[in-house]
Structure formats: C-alpha cells, structure tokens
C-alpha atoms as a PDB file:
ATOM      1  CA  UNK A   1       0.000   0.000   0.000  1.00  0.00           C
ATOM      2  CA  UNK A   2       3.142   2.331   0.480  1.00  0.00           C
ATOM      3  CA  UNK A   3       3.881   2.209  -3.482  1.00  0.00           C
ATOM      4  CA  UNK A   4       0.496   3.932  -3.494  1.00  0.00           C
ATOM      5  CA  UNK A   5       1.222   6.648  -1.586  1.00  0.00           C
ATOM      6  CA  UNK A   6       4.552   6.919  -3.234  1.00  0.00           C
ATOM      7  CA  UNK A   7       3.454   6.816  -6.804  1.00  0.00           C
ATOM      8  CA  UNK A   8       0.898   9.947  -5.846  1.00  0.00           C
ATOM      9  CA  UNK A   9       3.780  11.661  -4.036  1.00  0.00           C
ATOM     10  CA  UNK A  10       6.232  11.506  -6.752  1.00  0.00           C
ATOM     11  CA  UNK A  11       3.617  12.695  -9.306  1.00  0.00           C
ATOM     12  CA  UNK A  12       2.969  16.057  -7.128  1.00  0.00           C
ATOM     13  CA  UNK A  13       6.411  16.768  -6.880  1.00  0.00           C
ATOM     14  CA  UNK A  14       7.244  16.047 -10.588  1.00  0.00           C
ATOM     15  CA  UNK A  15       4.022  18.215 -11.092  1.00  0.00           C
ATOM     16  CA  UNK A  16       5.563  20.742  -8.653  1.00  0.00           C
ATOM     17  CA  UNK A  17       9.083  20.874 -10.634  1.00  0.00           C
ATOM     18  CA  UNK A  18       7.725  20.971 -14.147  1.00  0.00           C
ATOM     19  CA  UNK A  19       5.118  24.037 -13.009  1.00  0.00           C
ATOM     20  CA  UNK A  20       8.407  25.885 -10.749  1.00  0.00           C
ATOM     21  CA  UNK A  21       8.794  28.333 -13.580  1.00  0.00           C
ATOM     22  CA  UNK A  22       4.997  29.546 -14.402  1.00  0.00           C
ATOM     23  CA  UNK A  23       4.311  29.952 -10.607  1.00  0.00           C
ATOM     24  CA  UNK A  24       3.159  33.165 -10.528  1.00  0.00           C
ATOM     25  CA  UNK A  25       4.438  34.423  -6.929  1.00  0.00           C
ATOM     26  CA  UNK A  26       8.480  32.964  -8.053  1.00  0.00           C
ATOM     27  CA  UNK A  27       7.865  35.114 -11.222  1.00  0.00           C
ATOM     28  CA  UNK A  28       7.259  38.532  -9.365  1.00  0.00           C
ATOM     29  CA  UNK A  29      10.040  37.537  -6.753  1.00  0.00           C
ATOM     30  CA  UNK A  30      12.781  37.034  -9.320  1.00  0.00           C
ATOM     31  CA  UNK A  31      11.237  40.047 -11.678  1.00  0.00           C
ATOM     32  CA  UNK A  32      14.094  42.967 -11.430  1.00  0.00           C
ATOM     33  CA  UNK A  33      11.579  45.609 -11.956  1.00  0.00           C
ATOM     34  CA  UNK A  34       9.215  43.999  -9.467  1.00  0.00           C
ATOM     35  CA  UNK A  35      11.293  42.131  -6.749  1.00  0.00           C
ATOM     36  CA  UNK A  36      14.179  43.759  -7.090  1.00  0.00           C
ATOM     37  CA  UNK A  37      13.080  47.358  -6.472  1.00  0.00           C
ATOM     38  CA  UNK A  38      10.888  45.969  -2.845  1.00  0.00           C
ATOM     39  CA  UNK A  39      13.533  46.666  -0.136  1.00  0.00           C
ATOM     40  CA  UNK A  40      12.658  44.579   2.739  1.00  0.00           C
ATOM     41  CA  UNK A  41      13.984  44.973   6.523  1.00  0.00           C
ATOM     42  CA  UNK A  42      16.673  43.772   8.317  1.00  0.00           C
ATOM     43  CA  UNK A  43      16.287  39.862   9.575  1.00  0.00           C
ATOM     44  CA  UNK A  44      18.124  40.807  12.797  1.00  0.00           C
ATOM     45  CA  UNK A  45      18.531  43.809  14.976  1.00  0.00           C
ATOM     46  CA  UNK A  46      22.136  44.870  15.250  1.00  0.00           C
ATOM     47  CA  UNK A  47      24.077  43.289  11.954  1.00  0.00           C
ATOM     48  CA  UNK A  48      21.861  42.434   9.687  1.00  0.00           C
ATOM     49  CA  UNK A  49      21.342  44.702   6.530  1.00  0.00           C
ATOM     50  CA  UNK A  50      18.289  45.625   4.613  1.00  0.00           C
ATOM     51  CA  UNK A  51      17.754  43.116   1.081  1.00  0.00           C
ATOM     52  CA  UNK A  52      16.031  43.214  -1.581  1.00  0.00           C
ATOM     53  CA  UNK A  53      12.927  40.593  -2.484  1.00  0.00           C
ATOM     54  CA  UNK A  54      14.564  39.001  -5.632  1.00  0.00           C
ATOM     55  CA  UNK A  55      17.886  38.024  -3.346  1.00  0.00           C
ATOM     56  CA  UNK A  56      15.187  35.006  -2.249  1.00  0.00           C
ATOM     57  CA  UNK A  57      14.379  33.774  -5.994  1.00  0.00           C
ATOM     58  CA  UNK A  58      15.848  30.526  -5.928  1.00  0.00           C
ATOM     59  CA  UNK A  59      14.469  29.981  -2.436  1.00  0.00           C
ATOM     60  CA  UNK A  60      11.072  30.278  -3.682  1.00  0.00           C
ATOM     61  CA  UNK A  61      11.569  28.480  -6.503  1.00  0.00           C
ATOM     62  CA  UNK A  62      12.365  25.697  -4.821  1.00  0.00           C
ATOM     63  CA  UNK A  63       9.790  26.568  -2.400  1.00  0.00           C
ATOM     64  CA  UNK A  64       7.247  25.805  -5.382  1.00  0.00           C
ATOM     65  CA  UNK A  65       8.765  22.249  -5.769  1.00  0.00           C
ATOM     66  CA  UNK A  66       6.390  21.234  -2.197  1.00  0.00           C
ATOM     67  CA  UNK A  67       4.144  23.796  -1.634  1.00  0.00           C
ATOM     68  CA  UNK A  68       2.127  24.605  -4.934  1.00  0.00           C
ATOM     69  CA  UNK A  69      -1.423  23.047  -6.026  1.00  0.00           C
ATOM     70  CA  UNK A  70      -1.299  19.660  -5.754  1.00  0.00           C
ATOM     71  CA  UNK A  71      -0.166  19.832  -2.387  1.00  0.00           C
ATOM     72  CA  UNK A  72      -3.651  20.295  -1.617  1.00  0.00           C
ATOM     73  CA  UNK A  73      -4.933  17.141  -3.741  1.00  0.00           C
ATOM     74  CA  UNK A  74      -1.858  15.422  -2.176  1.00  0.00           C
ATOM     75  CA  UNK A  75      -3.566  16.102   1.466  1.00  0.00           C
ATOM     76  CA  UNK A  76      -6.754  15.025   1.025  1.00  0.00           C
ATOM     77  CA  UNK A  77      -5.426  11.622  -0.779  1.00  0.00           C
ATOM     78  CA  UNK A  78      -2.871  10.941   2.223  1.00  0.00           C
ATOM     79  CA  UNK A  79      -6.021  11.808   4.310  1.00  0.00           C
ATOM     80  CA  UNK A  80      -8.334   9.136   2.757  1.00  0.00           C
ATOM     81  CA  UNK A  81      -5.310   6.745   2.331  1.00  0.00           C
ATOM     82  CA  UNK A  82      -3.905   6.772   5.982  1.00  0.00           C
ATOM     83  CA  UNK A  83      -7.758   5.968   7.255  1.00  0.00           C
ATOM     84  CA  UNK A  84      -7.648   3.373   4.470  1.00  0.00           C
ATOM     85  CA  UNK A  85      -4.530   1.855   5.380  1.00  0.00           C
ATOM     86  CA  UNK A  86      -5.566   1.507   8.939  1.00  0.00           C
ATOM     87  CA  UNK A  87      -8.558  -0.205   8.537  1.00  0.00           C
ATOM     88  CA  UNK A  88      -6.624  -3.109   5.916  1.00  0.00           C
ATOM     89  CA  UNK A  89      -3.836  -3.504   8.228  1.00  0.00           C
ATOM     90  CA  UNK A  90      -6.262  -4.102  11.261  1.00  0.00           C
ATOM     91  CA  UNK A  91      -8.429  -6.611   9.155  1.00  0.00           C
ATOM     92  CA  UNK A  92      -4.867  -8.278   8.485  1.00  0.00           C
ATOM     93  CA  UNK A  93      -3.889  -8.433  11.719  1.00  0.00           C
ATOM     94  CA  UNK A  94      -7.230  -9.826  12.889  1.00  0.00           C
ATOM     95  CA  UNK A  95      -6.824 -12.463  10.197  1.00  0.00           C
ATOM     96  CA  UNK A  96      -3.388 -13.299  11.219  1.00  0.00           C
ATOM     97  CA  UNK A  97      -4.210 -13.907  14.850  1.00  0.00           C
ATOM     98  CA  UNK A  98      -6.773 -16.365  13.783  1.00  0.00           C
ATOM     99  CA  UNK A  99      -4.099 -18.120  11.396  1.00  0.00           C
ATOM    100  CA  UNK A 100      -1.653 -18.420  14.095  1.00  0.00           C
ATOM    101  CA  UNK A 101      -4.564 -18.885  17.058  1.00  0.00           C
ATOM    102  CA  UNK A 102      -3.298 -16.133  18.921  1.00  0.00           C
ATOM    103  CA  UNK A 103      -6.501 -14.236  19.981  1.00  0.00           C
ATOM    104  CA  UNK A 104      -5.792 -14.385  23.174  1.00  0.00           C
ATOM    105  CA  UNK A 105      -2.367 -13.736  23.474  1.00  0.00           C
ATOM    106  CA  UNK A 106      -1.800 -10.396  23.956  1.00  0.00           C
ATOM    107  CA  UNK A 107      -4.570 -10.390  26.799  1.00  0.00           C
ATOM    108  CA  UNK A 108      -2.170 -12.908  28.623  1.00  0.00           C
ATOM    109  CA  UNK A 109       0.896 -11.377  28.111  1.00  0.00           C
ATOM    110  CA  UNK A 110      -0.308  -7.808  28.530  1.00  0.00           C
ATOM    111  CA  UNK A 111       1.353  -6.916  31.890  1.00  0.00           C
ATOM    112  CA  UNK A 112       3.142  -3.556  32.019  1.00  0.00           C
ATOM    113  CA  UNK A 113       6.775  -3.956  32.775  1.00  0.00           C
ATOM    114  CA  UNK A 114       8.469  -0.953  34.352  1.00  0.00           C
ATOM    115  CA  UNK A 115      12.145   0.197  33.693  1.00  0.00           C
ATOM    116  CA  UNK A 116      13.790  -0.539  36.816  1.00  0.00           C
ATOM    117  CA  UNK A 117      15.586   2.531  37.780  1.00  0.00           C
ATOM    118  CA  UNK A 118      11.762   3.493  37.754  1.00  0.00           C
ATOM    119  CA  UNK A 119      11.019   0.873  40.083  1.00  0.00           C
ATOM    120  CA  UNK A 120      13.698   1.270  42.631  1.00  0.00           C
ATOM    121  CA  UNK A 121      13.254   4.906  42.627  1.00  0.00           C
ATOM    122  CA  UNK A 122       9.719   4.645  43.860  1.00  0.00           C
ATOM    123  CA  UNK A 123       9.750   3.028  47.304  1.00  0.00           C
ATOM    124  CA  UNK A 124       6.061   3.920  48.179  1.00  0.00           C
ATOM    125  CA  UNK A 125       3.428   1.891  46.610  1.00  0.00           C
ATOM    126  CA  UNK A 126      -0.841   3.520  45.784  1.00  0.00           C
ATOM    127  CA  UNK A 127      -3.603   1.604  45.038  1.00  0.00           C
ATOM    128  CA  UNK A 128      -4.355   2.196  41.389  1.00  0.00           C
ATOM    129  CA  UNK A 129      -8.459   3.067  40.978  1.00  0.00           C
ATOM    130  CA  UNK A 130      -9.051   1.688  37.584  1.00  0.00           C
ATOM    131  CA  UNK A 131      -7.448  -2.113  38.076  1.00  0.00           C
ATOM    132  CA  UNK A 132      -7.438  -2.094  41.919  1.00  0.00           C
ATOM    133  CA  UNK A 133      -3.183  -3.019  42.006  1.00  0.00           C
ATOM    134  CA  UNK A 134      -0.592  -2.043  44.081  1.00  0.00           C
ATOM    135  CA  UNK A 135       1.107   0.054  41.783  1.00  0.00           C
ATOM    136  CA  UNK A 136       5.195   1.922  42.276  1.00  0.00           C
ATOM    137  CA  UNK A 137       4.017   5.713  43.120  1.00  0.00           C
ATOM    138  CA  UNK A 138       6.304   8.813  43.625  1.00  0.00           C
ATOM    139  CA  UNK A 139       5.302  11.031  45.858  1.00  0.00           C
ATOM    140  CA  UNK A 140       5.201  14.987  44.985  1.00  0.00           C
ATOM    141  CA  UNK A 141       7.849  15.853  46.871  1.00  0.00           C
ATOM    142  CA  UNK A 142      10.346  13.528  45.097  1.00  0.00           C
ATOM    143  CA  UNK A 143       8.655  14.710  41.625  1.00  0.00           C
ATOM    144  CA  UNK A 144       9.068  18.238  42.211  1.00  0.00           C
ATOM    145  CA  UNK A 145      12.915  18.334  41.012  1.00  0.00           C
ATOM    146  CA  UNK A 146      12.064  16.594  37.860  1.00  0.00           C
ATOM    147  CA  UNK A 147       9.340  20.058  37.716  1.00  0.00           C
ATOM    148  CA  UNK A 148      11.403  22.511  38.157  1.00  0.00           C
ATOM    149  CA  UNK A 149      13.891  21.066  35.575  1.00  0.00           C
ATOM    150  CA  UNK A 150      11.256  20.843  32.878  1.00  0.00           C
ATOM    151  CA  UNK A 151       9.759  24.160  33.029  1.00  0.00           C
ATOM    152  CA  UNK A 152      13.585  25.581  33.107  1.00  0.00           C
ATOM    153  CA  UNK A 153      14.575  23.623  29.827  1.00  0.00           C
ATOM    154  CA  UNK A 154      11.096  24.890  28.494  1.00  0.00           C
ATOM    155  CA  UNK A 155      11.997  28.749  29.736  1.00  0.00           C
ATOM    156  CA  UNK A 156      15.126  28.340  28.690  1.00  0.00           C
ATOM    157  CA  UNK A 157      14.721  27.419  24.836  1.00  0.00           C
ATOM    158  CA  UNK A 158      11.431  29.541  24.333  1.00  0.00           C
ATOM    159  CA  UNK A 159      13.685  32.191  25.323  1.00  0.00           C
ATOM    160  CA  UNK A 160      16.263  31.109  22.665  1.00  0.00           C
ATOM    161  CA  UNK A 161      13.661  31.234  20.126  1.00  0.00           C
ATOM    162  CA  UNK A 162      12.500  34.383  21.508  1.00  0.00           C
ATOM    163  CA  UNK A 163      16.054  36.113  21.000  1.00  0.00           C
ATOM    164  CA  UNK A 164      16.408  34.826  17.838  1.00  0.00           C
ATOM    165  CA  UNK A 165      13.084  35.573  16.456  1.00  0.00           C
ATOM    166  CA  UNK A 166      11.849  39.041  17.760  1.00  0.00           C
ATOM    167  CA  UNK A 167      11.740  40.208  14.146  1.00  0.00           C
ATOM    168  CA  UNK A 168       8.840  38.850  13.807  1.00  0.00           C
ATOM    169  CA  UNK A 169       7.017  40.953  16.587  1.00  0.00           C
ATOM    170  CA  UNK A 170       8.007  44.273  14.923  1.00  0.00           C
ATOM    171  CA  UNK A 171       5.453  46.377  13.504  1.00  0.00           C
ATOM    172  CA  UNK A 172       7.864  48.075  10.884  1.00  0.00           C
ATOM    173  CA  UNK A 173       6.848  47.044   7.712  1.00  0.00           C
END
C-alpha cells in the first residue's frame, strides 16, 4: 500500500518541478523591476542589513517544488489513504491472529513492565483506581525536582527562540 502513496507523491512533486517556472508568486520575486526594487527589513537587529525581495528567488523556486497546487490534492489523498490503510492492516492483523490462534495472546501477556531505575526509585506503593493493584508511586515531593527542571529547559529554549526571532514581533513594515 506504500507504493500507493509513493506513486501519488512523486507525481505532485514532478508536477511541482515541471510548473516551478509559471508559478506566478516565483515570477514577481525574481522580476528585477518587481522584486528587485521591494527593499525589505533587516532579519536581525544589530548586523543584519536591509535586502532586496529578488535576493530570495531561488528559495522560492524551490519553495514551489512542495508547496504549490497539488499539495492540496496530495492532502486530502494521504487523508483518505492513511484511514484506508488503517482499517486493511487491522483486518490483516485480525486475520493473522486467527491463522496463528493467537486471539488471546496479547490479553495474557499484557502486563506492564516498568524500567527498573523506575522501580527502585519509587519506594512507596498507591492503590491504582481503575485495576485495583498495588502500583510503584512517587510522591510529589520527590517529583518536584524533575518540575522545576522541565519548566527551566522549556523557559530556557522559548527564550532562545524568543532572542532569535523578535523580528517577527516588529510592527515596521
């Protein structure tokens, strides 16, 4: 079912390469008296300098090559196709079980095995609601740590992104 997928794939990008020099938007971009004469600002604060639109021709010429109109067709047909290919691989998979008699199999072997660093980290144990087990429980004060280190690797790299992206908040067109 993957060739499919493929076949569909490789037609919208070979549709996408033979249509990269009519697309309309790449035309005015790489246009001298059109993209070359719309100054756009700096990408950065301190060392970056102004450019001019055409500088990005190629880029949007290649651009084109994944993001023109049969990217749309392309969507809808991976859409259809993915809910397609579910529903044939679970009908195989309910045929093979019967084939190899393993219905029940995975209902036997289904118990959860936890990593044991997990498991000798967690010396208290909690009565789980849903299957009535003893399950391995941390309590909060032992998870807080593992907090506080999240939510400073989360500040830390929106901030990153922040830095390097404040163009984008300017209202300087």
């Amino acid at each position: 079912m993957l060739s499919f997928a493929a076949v569909v794939g490789l037609a919208c990008f070979i549709y996408g390469l033979l249509s990269m020099g009519g697309s309309s938007s790449s035309i005015e971009i790489c246009d001298p008296d059109i993209g070359g004469q719309i100054i756009m600002c700096p990408l950065c604060d301190q060392v970056c300098d102004y450019w001019r639109l055409n500088s990005t021709c190629l880029a949007s010429k290649v651009s084109h090559l994944f993001d023109n109109e049969s990217t749309v067709f392309f969507a809808i047909f991976m859409g259809i196709w993915v809910t397609l290919f579910l529903e044939f691989w679970k009908q195989r998979q309910a045929r093979l079980e019967y084939e190899w008699d393993l219905v029940d199999f995975e209902e036997e072997q289904q118990q959860h095995q936890l990593r044991p660093e997990f498991e000798a980290m967690c010396k208290h144990r909690k009565m789980n609601p849903v299957t009535k087990e003893m399950e391995p429980h941390m309590p909060l004060h032992r998870r807080i740590p593992w907090y506080f280190v999240s939510g400073a690797t989360v500040t830390l790299w929106v901030s990153i992104f922040k830095k390097h992206y404040h163009c984008f908040d300017r209202q300087s067109y």
